[in-house]
N, C-alpha and C. Protein backbone atom coordinates (compact mmCIF):
# COMPACT_ATOMS: atom_id res chain seq x y z
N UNK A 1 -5.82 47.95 -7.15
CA UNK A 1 -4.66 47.40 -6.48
C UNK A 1 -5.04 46.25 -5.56
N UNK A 2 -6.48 46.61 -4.73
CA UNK A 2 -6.76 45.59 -3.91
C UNK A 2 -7.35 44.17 -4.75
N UNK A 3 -7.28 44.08 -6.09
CA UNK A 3 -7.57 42.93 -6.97
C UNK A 3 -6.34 41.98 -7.01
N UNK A 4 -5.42 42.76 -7.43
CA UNK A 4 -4.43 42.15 -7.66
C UNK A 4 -3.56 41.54 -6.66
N UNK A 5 -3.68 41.76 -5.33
CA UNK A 5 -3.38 40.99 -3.79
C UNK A 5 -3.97 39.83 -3.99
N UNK A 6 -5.44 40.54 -3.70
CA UNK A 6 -6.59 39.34 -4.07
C UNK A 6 -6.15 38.23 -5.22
N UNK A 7 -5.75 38.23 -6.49
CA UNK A 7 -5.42 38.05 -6.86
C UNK A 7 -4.10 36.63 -6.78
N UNK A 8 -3.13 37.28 -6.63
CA UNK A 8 -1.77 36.63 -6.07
C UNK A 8 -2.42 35.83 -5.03
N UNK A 9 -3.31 36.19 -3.82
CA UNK A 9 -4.00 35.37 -2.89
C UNK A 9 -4.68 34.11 -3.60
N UNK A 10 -5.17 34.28 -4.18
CA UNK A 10 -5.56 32.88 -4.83
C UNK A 10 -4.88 32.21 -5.60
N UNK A 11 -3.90 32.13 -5.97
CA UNK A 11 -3.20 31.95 -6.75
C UNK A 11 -2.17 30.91 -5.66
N UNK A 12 -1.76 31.62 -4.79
CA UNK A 12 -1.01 31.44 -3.64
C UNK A 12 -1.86 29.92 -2.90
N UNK A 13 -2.64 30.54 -2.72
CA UNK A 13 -4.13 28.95 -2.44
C UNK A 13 -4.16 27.95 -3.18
N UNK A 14 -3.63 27.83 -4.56
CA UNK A 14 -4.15 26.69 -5.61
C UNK A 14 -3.37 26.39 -5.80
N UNK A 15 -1.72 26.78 -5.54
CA UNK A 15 -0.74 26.05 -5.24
C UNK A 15 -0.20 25.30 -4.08
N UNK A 16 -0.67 25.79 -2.79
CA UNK A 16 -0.52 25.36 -1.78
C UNK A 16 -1.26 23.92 -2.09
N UNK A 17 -2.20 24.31 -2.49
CA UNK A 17 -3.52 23.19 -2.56
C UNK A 17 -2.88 22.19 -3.73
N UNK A 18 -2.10 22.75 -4.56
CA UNK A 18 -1.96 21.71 -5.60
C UNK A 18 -1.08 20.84 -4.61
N UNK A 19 0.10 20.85 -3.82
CA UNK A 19 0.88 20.14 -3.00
C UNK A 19 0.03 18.79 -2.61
N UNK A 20 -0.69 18.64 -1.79
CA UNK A 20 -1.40 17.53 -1.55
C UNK A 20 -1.99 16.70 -2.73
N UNK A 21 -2.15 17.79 -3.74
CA UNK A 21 -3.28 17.13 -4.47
C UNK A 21 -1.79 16.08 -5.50
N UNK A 22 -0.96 16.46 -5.58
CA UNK A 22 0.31 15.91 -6.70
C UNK A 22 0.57 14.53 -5.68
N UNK A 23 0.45 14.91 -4.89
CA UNK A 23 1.09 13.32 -4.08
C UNK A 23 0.23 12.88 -4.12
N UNK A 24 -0.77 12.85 -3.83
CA UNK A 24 -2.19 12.08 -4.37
C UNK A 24 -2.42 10.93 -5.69
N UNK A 25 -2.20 12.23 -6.79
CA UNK A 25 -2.08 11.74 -7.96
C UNK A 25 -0.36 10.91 -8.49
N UNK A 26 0.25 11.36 -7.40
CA UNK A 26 1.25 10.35 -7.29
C UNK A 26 1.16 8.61 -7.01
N UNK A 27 0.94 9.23 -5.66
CA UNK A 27 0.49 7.66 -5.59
C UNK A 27 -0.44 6.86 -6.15
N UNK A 28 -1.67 7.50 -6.80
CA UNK A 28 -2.00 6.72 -7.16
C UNK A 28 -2.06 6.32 -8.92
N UNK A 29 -0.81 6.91 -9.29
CA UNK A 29 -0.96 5.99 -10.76
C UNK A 29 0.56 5.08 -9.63
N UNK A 30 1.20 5.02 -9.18
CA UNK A 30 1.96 4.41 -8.87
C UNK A 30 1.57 3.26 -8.21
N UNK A 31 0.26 3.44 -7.73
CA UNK A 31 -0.35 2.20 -7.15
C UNK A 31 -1.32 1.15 -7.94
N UNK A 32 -0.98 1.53 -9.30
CA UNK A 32 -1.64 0.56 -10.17
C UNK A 32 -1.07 -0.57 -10.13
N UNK A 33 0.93 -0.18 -10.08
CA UNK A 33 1.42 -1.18 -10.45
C UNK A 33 1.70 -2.29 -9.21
N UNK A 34 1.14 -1.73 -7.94
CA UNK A 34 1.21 -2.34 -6.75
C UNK A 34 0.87 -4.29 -6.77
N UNK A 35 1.69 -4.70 -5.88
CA UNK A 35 0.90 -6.34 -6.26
C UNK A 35 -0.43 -6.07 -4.95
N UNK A 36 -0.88 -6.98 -5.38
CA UNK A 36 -2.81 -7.79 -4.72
C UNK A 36 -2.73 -8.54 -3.81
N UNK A 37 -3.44 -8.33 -2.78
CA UNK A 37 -3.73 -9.41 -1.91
C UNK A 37 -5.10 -9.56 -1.51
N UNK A 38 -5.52 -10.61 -1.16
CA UNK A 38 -7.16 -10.84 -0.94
C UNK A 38 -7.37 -10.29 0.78
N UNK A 39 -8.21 -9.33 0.86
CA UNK A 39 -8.57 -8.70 2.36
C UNK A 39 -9.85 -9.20 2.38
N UNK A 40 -10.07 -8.92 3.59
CA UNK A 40 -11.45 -9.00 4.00
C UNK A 40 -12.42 -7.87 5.05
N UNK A 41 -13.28 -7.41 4.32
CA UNK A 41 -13.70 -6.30 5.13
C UNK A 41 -14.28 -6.52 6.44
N UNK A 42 -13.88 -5.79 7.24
CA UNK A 42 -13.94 -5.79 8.42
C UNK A 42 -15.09 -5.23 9.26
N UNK A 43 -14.96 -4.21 8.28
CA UNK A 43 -16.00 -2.85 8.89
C UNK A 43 -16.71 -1.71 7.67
N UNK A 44 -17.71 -1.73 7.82
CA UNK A 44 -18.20 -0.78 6.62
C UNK A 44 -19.73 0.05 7.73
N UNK A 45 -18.63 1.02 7.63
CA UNK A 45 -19.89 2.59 7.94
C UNK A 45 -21.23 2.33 7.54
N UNK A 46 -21.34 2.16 6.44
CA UNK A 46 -22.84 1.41 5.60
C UNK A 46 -23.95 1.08 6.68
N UNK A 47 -23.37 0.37 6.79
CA UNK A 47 -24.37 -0.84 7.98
C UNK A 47 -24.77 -0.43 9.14
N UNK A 48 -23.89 0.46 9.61
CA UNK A 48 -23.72 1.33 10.90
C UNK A 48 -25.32 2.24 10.89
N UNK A 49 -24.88 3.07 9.50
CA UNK A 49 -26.33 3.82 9.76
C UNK A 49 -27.24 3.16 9.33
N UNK A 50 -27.40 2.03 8.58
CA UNK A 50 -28.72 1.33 8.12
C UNK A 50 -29.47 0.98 9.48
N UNK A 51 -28.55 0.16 10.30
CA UNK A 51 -28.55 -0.24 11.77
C UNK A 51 -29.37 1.15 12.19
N UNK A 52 -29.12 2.61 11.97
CA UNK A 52 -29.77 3.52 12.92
C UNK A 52 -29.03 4.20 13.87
N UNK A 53 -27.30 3.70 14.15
CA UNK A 53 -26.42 3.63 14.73
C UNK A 53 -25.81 4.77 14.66
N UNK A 54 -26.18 6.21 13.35
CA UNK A 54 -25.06 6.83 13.54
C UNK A 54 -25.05 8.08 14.09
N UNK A 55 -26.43 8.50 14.45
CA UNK A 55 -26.05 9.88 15.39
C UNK A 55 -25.60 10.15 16.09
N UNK A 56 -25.17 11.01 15.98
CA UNK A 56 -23.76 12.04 16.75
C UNK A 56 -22.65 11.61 16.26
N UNK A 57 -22.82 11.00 15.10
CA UNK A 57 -21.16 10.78 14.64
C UNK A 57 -20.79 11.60 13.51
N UNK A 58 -19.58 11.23 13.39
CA UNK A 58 -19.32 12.56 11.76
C UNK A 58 -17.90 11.61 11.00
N UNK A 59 -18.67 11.57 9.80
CA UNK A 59 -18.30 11.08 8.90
C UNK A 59 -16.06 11.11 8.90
N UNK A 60 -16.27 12.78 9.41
CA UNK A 60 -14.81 12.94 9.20
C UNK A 60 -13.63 12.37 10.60
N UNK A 61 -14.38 11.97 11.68
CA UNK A 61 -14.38 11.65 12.83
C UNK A 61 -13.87 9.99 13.13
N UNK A 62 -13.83 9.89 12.30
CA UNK A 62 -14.13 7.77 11.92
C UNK A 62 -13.55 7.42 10.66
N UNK A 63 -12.96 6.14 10.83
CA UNK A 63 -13.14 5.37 9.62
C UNK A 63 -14.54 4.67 8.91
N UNK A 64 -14.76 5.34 7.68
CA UNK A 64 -15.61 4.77 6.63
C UNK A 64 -16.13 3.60 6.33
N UNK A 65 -14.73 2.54 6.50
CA UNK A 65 -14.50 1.03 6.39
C UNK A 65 -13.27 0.79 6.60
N UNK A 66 -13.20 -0.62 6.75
CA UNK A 66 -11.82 -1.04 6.93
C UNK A 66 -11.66 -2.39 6.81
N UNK A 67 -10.37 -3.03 6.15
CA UNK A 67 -10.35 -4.06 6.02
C UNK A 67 -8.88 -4.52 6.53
N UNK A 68 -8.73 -6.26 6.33
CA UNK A 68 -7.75 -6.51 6.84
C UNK A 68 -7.04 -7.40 5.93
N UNK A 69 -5.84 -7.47 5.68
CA UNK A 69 -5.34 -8.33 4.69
C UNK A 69 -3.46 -8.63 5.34
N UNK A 70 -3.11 -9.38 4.43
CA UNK A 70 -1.80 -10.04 5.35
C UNK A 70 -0.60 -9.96 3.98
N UNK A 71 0.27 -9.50 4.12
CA UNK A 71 1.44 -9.66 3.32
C UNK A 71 2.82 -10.75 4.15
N UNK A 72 3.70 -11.52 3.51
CA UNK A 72 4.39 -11.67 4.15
C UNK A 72 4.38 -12.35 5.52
N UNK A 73 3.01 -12.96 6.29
CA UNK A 73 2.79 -13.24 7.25
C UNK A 73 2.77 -12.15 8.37
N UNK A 74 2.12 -11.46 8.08
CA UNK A 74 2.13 -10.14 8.84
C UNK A 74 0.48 -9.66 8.55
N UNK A 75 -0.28 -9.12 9.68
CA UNK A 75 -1.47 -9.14 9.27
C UNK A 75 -1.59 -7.20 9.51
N UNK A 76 -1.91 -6.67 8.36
CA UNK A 76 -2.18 -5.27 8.32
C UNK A 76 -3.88 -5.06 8.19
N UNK A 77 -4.21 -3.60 8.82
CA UNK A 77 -5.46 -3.28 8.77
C UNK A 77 -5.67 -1.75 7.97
N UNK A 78 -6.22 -1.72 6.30
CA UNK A 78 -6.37 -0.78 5.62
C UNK A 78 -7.87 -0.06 6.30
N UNK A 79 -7.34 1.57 5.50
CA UNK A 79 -9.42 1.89 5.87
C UNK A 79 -8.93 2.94 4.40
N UNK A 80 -8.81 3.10 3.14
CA UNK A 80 -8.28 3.73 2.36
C UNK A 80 -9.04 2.90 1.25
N UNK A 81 -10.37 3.74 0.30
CA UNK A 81 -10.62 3.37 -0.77
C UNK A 81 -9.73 3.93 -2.44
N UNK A 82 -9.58 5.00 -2.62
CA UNK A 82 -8.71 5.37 -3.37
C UNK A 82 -7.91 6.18 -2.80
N UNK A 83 -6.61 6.37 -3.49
CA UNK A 83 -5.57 7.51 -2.61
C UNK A 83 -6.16 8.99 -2.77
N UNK A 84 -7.26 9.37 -3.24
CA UNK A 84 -7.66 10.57 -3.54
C UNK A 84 -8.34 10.93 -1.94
N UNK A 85 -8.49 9.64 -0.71
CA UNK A 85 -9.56 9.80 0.38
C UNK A 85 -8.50 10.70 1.19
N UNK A 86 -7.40 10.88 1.17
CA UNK A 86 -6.60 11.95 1.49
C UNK A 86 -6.71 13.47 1.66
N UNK A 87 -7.57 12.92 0.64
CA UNK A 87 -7.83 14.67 -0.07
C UNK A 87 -9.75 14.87 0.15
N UNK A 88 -10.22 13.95 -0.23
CA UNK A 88 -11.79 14.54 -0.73
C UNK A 88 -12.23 13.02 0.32
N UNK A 89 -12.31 12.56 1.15
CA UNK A 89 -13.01 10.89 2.06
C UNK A 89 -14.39 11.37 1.89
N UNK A 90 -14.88 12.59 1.96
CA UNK A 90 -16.35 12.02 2.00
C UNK A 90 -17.31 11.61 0.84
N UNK A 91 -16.82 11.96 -0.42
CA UNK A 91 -16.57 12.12 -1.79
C UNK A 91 -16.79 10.82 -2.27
N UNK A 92 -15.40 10.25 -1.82
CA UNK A 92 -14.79 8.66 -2.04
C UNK A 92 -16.01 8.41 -1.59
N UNK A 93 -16.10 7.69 -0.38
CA UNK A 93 -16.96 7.15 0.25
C UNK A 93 -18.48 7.08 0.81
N UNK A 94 -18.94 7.87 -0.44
CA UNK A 94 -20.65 7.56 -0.65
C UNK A 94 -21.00 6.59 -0.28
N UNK A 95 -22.31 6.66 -0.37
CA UNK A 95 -22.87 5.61 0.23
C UNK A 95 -22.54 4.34 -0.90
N UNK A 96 -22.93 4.99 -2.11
CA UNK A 96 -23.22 3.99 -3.46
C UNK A 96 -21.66 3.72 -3.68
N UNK A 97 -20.68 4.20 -3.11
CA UNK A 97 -19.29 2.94 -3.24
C UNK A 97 -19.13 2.68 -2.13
N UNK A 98 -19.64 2.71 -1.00
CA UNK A 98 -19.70 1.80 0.22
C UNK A 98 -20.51 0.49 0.18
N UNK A 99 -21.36 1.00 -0.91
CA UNK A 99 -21.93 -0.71 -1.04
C UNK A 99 -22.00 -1.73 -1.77
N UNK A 100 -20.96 -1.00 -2.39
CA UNK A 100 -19.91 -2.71 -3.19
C UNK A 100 -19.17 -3.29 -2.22
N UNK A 101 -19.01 -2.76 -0.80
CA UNK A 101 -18.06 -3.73 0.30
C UNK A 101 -18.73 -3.92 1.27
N UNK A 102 -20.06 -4.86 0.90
CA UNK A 102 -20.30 -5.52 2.42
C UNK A 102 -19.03 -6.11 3.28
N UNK A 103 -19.50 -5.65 4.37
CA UNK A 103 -18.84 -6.91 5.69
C UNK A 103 -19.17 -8.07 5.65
N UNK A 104 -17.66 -8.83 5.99
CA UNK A 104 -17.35 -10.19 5.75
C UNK A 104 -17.47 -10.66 4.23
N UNK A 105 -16.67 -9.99 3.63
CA UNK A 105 -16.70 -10.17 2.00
C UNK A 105 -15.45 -10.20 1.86
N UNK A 106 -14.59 -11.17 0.84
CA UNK A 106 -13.56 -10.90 0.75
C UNK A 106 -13.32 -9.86 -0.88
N UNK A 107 -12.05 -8.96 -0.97
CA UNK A 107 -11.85 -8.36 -1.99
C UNK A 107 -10.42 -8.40 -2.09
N UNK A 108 -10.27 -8.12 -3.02
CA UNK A 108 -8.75 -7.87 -3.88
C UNK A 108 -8.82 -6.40 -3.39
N UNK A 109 -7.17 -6.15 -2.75
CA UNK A 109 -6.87 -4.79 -2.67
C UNK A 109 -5.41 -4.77 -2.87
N UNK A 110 -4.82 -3.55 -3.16
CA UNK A 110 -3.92 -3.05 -3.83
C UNK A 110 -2.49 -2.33 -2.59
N UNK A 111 -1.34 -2.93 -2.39
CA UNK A 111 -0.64 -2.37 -1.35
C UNK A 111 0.67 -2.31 -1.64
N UNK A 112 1.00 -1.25 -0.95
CA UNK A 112 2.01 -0.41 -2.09
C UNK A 112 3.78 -1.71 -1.29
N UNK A 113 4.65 -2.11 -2.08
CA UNK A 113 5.44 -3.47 -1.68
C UNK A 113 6.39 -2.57 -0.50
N UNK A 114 6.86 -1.41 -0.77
CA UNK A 114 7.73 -0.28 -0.25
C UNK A 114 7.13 -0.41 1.38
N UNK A 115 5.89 -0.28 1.54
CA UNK A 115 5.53 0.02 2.96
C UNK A 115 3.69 -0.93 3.11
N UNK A 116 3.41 -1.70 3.56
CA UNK A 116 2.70 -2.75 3.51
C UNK A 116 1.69 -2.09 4.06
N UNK A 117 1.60 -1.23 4.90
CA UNK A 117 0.58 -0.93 5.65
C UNK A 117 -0.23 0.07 4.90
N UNK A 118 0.25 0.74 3.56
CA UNK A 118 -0.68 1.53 2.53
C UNK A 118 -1.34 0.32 1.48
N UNK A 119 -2.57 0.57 1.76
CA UNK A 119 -2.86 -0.38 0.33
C UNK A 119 -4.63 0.52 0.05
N UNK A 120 -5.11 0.09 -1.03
CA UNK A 120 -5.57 0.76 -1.79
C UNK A 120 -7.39 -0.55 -2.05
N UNK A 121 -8.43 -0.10 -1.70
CA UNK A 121 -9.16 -0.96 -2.44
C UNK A 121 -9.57 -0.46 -4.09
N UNK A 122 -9.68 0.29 -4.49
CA UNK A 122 -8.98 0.82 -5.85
C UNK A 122 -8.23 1.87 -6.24
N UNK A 123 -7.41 0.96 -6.81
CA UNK A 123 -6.18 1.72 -7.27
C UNK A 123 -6.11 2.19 -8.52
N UNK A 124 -4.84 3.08 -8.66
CA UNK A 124 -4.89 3.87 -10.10
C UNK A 124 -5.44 5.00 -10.15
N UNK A 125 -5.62 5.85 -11.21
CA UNK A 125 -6.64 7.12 -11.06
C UNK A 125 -8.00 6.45 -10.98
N UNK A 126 -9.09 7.50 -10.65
CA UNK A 126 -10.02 7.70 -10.81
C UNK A 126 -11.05 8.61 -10.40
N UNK A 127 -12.04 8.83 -10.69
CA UNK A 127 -12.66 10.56 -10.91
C UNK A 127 -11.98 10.99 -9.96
N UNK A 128 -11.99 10.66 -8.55
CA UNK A 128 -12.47 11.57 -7.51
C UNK A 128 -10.64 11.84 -7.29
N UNK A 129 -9.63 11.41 -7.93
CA UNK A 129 -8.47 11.74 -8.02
C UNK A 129 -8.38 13.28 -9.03
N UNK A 130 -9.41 13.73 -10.08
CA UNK A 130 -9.37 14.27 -10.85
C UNK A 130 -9.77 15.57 -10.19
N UNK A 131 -11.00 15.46 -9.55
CA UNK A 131 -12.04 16.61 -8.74
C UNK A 131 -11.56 17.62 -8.05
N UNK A 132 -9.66 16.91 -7.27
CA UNK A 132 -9.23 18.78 -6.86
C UNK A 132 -8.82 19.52 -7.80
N UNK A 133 -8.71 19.17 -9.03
CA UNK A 133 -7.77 19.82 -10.05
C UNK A 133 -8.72 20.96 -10.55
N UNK A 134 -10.06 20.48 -10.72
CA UNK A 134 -11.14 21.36 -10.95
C UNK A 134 -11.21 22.84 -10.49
N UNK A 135 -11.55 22.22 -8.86
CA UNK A 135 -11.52 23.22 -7.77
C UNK A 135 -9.88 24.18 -8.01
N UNK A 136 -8.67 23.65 -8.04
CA UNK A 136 -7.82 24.91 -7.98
C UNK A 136 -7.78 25.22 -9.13
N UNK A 137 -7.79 24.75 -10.79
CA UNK A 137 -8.20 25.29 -11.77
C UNK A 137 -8.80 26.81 -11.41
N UNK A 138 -9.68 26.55 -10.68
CA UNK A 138 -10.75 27.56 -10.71
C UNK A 138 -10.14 28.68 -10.01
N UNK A 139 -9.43 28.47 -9.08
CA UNK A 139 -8.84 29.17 -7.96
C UNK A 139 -7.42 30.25 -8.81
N UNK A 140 -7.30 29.09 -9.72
CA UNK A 140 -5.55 29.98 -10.50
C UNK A 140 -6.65 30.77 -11.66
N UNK A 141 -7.63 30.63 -12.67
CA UNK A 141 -8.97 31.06 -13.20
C UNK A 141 -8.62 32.62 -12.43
N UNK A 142 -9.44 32.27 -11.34
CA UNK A 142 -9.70 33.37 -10.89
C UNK A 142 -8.47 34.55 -10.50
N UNK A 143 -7.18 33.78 -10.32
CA UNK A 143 -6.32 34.47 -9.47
C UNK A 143 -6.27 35.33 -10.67
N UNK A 144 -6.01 34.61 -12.07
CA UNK A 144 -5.23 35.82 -13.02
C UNK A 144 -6.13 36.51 -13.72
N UNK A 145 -7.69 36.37 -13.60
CA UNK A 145 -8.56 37.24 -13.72
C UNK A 145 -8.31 38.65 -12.72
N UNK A 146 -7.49 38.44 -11.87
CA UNK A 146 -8.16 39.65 -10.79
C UNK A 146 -6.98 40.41 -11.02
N UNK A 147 -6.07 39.58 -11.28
CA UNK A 147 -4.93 40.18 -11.51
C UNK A 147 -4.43 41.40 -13.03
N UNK A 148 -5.07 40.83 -13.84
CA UNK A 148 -5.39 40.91 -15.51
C UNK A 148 -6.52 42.15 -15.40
N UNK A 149 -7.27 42.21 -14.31
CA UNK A 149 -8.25 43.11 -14.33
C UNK A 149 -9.49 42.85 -15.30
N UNK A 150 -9.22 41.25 -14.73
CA UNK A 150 -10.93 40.47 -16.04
C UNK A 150 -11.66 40.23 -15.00
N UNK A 151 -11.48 40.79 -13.81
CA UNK A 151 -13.34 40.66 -12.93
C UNK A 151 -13.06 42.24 -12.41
């Protein structure tokens, strides 16, 4: 009996969890079709610790990077590599895709026309949009195993 709580309990978890993860994957096939504007990075974490700069800091504590770009004559400041950093930022923002954006570089980034201040340095799916699906996969896996009386 105490499986099958257990059970429903996880189950209960990988839906909760799917919530975030759908708007996620919302926005970002929706942000494929977003128009471009040329930013310029501002700030990249990268450099920070190469510098030696980062103890006592925490990754989840801070922005990663950040850039700045202008729609409309209006100057906005992104820190958002894919819409998946919502969900998984430390993931996104390895080191090895932090260092395709040196500072003072300009890049093409992606911002949604509805609200200017979301924009995207890549947009569309990609893996790390895919990676919660795994994790609650596993979580609904398990729920109806416990439930089914297959663990």
């Amino acid at each position: 009996m105490e499986k099958i709580y257990l059970g429903w309990l996880f189950i209960a978890g990988a839906v909760l969890a799917l919530l975030p993860v759908a708007y996620m994957l919302f926005k970002a096939i929706k942000s494929k079709g977003w128009p471009t504007r040329m930013a310029m990075i501002t700030y990249n974490s990268l450099a920070v610790k190469k510098a030696g700069y980062w103890q006592g800091r925490t990754a989840l504590g801070g922005d990663l990077i950040k850039y700045r770009y202008n729609v409309e004559r209006v100057d906005y400041t992104g820190n958002q590599i894919t819409a998946a950093d919502l969900v998984i930022k430390l993931m996104v923002a390895s080191d090895g895709v932090l260092e395709h954006y040196p500072e003072q570089t300009m890049i093409e980034v992606a911002y949604n026309p509805n609200k200017p201040h979301q924009a995207l340095l890549q947009p569309g799916l990609t893996r790390w949009n895919l990676i919660p699906l795994i994790t609650i996969s596993i979580f609904f896996a398990a729920g109806y195993a416990l439930i089914n009386g297959l663990l």
